[in-house]
Protein backbone atom coordinates (compact mmCIF):
# COMPACT_ATOMS: atom_id res chain seq x y z
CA UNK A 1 5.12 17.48 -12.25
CA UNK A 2 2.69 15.14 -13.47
CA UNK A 3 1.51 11.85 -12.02
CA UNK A 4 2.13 9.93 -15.20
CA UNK A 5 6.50 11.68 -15.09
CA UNK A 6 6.61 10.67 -11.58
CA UNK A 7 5.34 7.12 -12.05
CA UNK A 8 8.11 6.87 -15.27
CA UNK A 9 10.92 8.05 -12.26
CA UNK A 10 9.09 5.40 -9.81
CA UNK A 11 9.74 2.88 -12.21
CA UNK A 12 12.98 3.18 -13.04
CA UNK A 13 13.74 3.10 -9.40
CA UNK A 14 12.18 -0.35 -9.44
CA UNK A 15 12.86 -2.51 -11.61
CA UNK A 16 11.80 -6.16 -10.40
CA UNK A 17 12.56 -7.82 -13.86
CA UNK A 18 16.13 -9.06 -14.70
CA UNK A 19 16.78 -8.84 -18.47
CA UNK A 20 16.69 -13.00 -17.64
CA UNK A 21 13.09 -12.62 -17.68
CA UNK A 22 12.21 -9.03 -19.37
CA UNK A 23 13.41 -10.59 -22.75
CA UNK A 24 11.10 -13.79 -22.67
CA UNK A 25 8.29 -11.16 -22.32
CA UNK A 26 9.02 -8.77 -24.94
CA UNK A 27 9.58 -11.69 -27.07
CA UNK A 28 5.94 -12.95 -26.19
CA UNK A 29 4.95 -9.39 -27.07
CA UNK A 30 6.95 -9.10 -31.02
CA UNK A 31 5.73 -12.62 -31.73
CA UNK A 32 1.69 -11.66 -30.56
CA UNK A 33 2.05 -8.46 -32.48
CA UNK A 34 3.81 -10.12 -35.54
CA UNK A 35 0.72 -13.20 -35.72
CA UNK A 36 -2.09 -10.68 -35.08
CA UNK A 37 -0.74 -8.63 -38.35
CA UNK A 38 1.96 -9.50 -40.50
CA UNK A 39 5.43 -9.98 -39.79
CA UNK A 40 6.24 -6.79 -41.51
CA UNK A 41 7.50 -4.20 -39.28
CA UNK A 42 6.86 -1.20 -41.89
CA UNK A 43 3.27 -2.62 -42.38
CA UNK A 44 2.28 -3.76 -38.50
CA UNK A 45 2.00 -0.70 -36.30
CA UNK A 46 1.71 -2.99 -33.07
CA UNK A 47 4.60 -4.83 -34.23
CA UNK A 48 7.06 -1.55 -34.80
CA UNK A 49 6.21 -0.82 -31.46
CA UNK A 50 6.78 -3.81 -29.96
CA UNK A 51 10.22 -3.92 -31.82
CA UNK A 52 10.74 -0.59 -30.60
CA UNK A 53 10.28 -1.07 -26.60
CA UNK A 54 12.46 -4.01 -27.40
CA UNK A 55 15.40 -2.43 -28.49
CA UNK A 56 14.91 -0.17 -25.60
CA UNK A 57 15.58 -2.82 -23.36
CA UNK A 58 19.04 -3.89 -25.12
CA UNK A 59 17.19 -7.08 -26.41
CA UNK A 60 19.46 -8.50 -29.10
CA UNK A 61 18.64 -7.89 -32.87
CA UNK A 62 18.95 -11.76 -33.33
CA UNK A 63 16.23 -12.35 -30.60
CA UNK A 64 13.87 -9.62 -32.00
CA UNK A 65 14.30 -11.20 -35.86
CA UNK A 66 13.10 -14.88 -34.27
CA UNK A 67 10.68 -13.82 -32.24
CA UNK A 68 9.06 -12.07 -35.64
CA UNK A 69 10.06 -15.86 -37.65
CA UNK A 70 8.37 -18.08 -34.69
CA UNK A 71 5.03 -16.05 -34.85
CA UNK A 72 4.65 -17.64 -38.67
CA UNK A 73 5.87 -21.16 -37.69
CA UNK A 74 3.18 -23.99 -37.37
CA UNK A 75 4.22 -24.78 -33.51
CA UNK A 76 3.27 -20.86 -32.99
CA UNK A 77 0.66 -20.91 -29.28
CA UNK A 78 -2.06 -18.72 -29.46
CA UNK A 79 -2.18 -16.47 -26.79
CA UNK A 80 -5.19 -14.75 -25.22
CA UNK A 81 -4.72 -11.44 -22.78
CA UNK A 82 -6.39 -11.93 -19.13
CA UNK A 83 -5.89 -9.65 -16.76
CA UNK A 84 -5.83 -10.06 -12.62
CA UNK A 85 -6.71 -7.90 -9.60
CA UNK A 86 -5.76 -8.17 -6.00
CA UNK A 87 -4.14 -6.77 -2.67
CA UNK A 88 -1.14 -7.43 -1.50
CA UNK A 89 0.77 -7.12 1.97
CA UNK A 90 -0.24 -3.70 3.81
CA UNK A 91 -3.50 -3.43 1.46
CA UNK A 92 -1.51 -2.27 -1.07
CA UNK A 93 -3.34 -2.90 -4.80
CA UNK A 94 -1.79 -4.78 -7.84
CA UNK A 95 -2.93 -5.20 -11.53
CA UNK A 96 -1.27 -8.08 -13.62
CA UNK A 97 -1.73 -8.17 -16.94
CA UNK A 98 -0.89 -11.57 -19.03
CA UNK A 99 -0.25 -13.18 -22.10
CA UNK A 100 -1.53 -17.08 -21.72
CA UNK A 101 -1.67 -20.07 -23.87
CA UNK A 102 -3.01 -21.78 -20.90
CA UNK A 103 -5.90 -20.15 -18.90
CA UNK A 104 -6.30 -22.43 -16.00
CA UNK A 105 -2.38 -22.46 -15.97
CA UNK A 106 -1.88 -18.74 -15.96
CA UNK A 107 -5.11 -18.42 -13.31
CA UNK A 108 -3.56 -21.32 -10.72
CA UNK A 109 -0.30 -19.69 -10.45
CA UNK A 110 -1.05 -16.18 -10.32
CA UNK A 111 -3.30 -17.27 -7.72
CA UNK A 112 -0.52 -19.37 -6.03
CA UNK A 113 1.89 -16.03 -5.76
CA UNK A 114 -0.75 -14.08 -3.92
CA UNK A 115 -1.96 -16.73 -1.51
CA UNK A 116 2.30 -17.68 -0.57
CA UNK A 117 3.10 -13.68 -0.75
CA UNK A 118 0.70 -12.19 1.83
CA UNK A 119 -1.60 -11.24 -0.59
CA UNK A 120 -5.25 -12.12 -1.73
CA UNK A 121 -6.93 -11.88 -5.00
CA UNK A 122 -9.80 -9.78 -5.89
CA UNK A 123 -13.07 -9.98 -8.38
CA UNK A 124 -12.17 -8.75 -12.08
CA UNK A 125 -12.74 -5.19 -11.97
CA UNK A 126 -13.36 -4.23 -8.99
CA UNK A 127 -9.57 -2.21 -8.68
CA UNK A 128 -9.43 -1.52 -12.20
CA UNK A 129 -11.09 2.02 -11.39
CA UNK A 130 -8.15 2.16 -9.13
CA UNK A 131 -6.27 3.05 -11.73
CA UNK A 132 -6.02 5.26 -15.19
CA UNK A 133 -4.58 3.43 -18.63
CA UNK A 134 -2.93 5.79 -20.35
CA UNK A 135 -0.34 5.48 -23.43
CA UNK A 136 2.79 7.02 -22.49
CA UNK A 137 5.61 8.23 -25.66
CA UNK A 138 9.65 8.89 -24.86
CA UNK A 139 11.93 10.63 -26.98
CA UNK A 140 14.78 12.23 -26.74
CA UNK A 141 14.95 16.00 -26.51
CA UNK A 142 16.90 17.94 -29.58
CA UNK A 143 18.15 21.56 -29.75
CA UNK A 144 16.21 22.86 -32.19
CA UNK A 145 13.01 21.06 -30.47
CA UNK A 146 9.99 23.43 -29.15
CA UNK A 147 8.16 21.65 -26.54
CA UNK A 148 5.18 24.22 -26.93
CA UNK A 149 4.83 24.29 -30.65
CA UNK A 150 4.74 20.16 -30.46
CA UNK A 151 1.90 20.43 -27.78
CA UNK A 152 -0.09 22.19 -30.22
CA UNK A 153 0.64 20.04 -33.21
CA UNK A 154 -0.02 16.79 -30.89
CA UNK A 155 -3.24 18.36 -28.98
CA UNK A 156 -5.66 16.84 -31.74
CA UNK A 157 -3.91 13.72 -32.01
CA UNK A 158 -4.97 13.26 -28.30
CA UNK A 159 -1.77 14.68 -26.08
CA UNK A 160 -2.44 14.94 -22.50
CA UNK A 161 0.40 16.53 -20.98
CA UNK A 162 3.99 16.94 -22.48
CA UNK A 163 7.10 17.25 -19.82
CA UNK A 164 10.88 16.90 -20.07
CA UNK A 165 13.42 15.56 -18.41
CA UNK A 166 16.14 18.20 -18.32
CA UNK A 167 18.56 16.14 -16.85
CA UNK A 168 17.81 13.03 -19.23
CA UNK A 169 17.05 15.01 -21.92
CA UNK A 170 13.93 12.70 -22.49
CA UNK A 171 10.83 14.36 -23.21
CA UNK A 172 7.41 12.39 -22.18
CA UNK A 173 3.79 12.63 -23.61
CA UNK A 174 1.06 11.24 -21.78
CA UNK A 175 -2.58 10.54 -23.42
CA UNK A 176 -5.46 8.41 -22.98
CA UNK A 177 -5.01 4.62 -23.82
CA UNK A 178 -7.40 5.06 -26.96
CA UNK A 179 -5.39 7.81 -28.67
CA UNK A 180 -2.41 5.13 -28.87
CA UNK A 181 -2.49 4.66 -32.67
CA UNK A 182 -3.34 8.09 -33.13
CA UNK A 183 -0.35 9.29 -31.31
CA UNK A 184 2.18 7.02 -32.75
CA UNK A 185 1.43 8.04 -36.21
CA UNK A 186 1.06 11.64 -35.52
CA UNK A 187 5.24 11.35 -34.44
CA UNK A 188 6.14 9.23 -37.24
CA UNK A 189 4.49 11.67 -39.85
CA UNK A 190 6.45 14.15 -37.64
CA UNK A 191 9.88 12.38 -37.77
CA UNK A 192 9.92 12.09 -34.68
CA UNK A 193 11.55 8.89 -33.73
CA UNK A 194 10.40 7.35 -30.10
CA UNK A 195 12.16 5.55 -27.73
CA UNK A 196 9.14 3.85 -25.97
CA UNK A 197 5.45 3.84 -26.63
CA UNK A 198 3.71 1.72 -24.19
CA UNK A 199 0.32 1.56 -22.55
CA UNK A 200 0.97 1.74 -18.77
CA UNK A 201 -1.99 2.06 -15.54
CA UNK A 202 -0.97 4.74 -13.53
CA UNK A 203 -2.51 4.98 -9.92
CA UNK A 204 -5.14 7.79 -9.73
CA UNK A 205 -4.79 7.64 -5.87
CA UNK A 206 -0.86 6.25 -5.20
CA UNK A 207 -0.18 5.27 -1.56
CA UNK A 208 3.04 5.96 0.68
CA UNK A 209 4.78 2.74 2.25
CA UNK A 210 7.85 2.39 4.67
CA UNK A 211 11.05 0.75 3.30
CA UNK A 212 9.65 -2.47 5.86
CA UNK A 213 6.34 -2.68 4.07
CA UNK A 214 8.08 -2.21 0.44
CA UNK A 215 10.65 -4.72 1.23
CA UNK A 216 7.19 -7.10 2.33
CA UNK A 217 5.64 -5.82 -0.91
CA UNK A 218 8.39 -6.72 -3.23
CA UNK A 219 8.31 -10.41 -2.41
CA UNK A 220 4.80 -10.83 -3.59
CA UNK A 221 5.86 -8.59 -7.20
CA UNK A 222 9.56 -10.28 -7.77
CA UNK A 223 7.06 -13.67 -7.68
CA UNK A 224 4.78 -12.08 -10.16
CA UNK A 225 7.29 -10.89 -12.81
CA UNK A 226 9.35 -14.09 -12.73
CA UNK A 227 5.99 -15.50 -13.94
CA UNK A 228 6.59 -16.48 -17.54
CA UNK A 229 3.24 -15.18 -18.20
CA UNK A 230 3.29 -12.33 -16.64
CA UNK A 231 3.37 -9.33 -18.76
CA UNK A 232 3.40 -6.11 -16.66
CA UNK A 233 2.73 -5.59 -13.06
CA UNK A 234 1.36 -2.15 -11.87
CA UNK A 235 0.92 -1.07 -8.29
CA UNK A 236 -0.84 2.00 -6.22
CA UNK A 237 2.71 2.66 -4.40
CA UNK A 238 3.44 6.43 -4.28
């Protein structure tokens, strides 16, 4: 099984966000997406995607559709992506990825959660190494599907490493982060109609913990995610 199917099941199992906060963020997302392009879902590839891993999340239509209608509005912020390193409890690594229409904002209290959370942070880049960015694809596995014959349609469109789910019946492709775009238009032009397409950092070296050192671990990420701009949290636990 491949680390990138293993880190989708590790996921699932821990799910810090409450919608109460997952929503704000995929909002932040649609509305980024929807200024950086047009509002246009069927002309904005970035913003069909972000509509898509919003609907996969149970975010209401009503939310998506003003999320889209504030990105065009004159009060609309302009935010920048910064990203953040450090350790937390029991050495264990962390990469935080933002959206922020307020640097020094964003930077004080990302700082703030390591320093109260047993944690420290670290010099931009030095644990990005630490981990692989890869774009990761779901769908949902039909009958007449043949998970070989797609692998060799998707191999020049950058595919990694196809696996299923047999007991989901979800089917996941894994590629590099730069064959994104590629990817997602090789399954449209196939019909193919995804359930998620996101760009994830998987741990190239993923680290066991006790249930004691999670439970210490946790604090420090449920602080990070409630962070309204925080973005995505991604760890090096096994």
């Amino acid at each position: 099984m491949g680390r990138a199917f293993e880190y989708r099941k590790a996921s699932k199992m821990k799910r810090w966000g409450a919608m109460s906060r997952v929503f704000p963020k995929l909002a932040k997302a649609i509305e980024m997406a929807a200024k950086a392009g047009v509002p246009d879902p069927e002309m904005n590839s970035a913003l069909r995607t972000a509509i898509l891993n919003a609907k996969a999340e149970n975010m209401p239509k009503t939310n998506i559709e003003a999320a889209i209608k504030r990105a065009s509005g004159k009060d609309s912020a302009n935010y920048t992506d910064v990203n953040f390193e450090g350790k937390g409890p029991h050495g264990v690594l962390i990469f935080v990825e933002t959206a922020t229409d307020n640097n020094t904002r964003t930077v004080a209290n990302v700082k703030m959660h390591f320093n109260k959370n047993g944690g420290q942070m670290a010099p931009t880049g030095s644990l990005e190494f630490f981990f692989d960015r890869k774009a990761l694809f779901e769908f949902n596995k039909t009958e007449e599907m043949d998970l070989e014959e797609l692998e060799l349609e998707l191999i020049d469109a950058g595919l990694e490493e196809i696996e299923e789910d047999e007991e989901e019946g979800i089917v996941l492709v894994t590629a590099d982060y730069k064959d994104f775009g590629t990817l997602n238009k090789a399954f449209e032009d196939m019909g193919i109609e995804l359930t998620k397409a996101k760009l994830e950092r998987i741990s190239n070296n993923p680290q066991e913990f006790t249930e004691e050192q999670q439970e210490e671990i946790s604090k420090l990420l449920e602080k990070l995610d409630e962070d309204d701009d925080v973005q995505a949290v991604f760890t090096n636990i096994g």
